[in-house]
Protein backbone atom coordinates (compact mmCIF):
# COMPACT_ATOMS: atom_id res chain seq x y z
CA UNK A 1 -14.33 -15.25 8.41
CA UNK A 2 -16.46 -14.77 5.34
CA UNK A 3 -17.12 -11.57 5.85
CA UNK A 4 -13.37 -10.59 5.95
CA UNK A 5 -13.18 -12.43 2.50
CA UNK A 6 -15.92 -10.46 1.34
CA UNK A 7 -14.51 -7.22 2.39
CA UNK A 8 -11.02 -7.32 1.02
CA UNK A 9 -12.11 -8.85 -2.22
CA UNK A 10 -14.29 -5.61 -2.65
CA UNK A 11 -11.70 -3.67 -1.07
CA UNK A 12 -9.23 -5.22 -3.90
CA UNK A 13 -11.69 -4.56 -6.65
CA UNK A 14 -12.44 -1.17 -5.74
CA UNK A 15 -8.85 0.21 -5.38
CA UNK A 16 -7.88 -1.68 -8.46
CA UNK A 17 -10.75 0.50 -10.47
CA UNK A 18 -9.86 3.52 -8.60
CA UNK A 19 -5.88 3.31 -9.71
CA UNK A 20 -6.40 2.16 -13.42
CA UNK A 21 -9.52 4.61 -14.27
CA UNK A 22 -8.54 7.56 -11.93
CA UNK A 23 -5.09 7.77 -10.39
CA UNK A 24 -3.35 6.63 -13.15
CA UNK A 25 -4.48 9.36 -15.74
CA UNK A 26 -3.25 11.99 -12.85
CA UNK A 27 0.57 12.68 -13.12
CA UNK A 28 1.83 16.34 -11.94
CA UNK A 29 4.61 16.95 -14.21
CA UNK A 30 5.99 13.13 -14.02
CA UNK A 31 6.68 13.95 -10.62
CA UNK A 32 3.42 12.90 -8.41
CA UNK A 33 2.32 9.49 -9.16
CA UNK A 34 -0.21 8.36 -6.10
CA UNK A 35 -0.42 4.72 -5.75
CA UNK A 36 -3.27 4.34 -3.65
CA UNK A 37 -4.02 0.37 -4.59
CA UNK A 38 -0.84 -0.36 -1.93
CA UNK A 39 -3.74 0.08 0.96
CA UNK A 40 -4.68 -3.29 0.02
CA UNK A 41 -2.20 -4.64 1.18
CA UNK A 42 -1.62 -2.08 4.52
CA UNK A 43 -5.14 -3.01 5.76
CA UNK A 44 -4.69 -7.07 5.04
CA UNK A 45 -5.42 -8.68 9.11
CA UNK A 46 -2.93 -9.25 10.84
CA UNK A 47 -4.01 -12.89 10.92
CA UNK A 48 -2.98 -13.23 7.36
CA UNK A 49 -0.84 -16.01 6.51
CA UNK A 50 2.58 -15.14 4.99
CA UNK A 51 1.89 -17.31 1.57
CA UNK A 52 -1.70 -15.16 0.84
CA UNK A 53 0.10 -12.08 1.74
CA UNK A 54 2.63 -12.44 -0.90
CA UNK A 55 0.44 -13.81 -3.19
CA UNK A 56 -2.42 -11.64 -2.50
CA UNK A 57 0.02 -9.09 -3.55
CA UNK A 58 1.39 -10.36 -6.27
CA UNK A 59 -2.03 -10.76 -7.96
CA UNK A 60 -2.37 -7.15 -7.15
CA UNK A 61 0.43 -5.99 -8.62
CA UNK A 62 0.41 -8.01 -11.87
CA UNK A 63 -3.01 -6.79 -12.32
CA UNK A 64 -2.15 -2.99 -11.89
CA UNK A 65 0.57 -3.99 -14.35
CA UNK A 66 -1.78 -5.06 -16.69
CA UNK A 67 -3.76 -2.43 -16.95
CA UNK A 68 -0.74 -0.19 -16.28
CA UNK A 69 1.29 -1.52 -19.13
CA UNK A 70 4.57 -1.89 -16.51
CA UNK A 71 5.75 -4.85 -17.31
CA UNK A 72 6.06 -6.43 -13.96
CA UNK A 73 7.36 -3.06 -11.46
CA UNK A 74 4.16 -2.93 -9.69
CA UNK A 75 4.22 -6.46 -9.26
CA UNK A 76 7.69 -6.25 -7.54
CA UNK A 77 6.80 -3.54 -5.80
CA UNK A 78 4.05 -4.78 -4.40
CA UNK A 79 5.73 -8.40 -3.47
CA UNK A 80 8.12 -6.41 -2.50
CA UNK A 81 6.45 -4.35 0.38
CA UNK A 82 4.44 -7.55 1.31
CA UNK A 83 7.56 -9.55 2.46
CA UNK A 84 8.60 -6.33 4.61
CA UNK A 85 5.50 -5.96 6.03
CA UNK A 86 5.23 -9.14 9.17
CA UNK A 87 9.05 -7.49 9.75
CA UNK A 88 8.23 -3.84 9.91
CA UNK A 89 4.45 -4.89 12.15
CA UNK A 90 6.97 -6.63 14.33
CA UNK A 91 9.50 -4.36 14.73
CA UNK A 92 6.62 -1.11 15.23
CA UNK A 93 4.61 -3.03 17.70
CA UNK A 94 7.30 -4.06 19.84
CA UNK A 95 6.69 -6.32 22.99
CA UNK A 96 3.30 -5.25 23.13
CA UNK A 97 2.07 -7.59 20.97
CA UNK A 98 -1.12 -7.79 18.61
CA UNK A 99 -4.61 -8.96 19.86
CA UNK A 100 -6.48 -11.70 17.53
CA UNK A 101 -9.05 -9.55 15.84
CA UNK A 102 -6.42 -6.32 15.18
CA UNK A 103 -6.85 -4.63 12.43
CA UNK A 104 -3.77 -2.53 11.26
CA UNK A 105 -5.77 0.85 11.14
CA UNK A 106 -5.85 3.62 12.70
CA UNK A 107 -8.79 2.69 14.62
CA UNK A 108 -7.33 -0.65 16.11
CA UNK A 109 -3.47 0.94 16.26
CA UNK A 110 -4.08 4.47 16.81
CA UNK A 111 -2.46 7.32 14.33
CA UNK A 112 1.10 7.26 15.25
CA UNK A 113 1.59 3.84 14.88
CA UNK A 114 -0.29 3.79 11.60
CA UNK A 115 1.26 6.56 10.45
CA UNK A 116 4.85 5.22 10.93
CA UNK A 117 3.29 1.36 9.43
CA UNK A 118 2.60 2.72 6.14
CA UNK A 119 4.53 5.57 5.69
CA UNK A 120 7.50 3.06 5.70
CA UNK A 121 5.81 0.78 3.53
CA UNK A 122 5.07 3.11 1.22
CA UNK A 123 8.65 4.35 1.30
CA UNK A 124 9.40 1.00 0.49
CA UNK A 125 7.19 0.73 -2.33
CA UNK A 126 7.88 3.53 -3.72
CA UNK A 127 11.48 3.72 -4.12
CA UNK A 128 11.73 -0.06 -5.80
CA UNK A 129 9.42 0.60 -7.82
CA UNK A 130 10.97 3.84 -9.25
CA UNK A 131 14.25 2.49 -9.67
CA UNK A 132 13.05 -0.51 -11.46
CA UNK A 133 11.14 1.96 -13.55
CA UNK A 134 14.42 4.29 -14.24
CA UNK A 135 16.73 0.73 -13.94
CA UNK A 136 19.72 3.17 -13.55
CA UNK A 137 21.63 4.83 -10.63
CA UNK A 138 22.74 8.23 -12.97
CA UNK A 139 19.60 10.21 -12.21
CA UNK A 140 19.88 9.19 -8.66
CA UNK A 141 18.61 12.75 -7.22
CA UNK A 142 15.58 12.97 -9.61
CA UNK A 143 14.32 9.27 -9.14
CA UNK A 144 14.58 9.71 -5.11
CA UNK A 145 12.81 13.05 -5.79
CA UNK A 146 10.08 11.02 -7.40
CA UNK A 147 9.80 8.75 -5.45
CA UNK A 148 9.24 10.75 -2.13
CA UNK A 149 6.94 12.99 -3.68
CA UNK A 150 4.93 10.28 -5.02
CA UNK A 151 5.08 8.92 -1.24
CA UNK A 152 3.83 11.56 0.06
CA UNK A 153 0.86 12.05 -2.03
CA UNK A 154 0.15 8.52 -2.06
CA UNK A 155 0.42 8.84 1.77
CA UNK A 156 -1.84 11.34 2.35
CA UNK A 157 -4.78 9.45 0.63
CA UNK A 158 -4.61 6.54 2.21
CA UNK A 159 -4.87 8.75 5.68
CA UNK A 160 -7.91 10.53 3.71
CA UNK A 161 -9.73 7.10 2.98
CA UNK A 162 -8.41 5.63 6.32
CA UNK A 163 -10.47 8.61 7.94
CA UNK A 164 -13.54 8.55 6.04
CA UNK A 165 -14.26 4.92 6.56
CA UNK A 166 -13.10 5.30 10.09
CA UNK A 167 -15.83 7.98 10.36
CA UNK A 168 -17.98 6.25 8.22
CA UNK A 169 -18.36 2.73 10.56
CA UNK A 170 -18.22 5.37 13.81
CA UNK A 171 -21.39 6.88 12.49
CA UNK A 172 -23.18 3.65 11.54
């Protein structure tokens, strides 16, 4: 039990200094925006209660907005994609259920079913917080644009860092 404390509290510090000292001074063109501090809150157990989720979240996302200067989108965002998540692990996993001691990972749920898990949570995240960002529906086309682009590159590093620690604790 401690020692899943321990781990996501580093694992929350450590993508929090990632995203404010590193992904946040990257931007292609105001297009690509990767938000890679939302694997917090893809990797949380299973086992987590509903109240820490959201409010693990929320303290994530208020402290991205912070540093961030958003005044509260990543916090929404993030609350946001917590309160879909218990649905969406539901809906993915199906009748098969979820041992005690699952981890939502690729290691414990295999790639496919990872790669459907966050990729809609991501979605998810993504498109909120855009649209609170632009807070208008007349640049429809562009803000989608955004958004999925910034999904996708946020996507593919959480599958990078997903790997290398999967590798990593393989190895050890």
């Amino acid at each position: 039990m401690n020692n899943i404390i321990v781990r996501n509290t580093v694992r929350f510090i450590v993508l929090v200094l990632i995203q404010v000292f590193v992904l946040n001074n990257i931007s292609v063109n105001g297009y690509i925006n990767p938000y890679l501090y939302v694997l917090f809150i893809l990797l949380l157990p299973f086992e987590t209660p509903g109240w820490l989720l959201l409010t693990s979240s929320f303290v994530l996302g208020f402290t991205i907005d912070i540093f961030a200067h958003t005044p509260g989108m990543h916090t929404a965002a993030s609350v946001f994609m917590a309160f879909c998540r218990p649905g969406l692990i539901r809906l993915i996993s199906g009748s098969k259920g979820l041992e005690p001691g699952m981890a939502p990972g690729i290691k414990d749920m295999g790639f496919r079913w990872f790669f459907l898990y966050s990729l809609i949570l991501i979605l998810l995240h993504h498109l909120l917080f855009f649209f609170l960002e632009i807070f208008r529906f007349n640049e429809f086309a562009q803000t989608l644009y955004r958004a999925l682009l910034s999904t996708f590159s946020t996507f593919l590093l959480v599958l990078l860092v997903e790997y290398l620690f999967i590798r990593r604790k393989d190895k050890a």
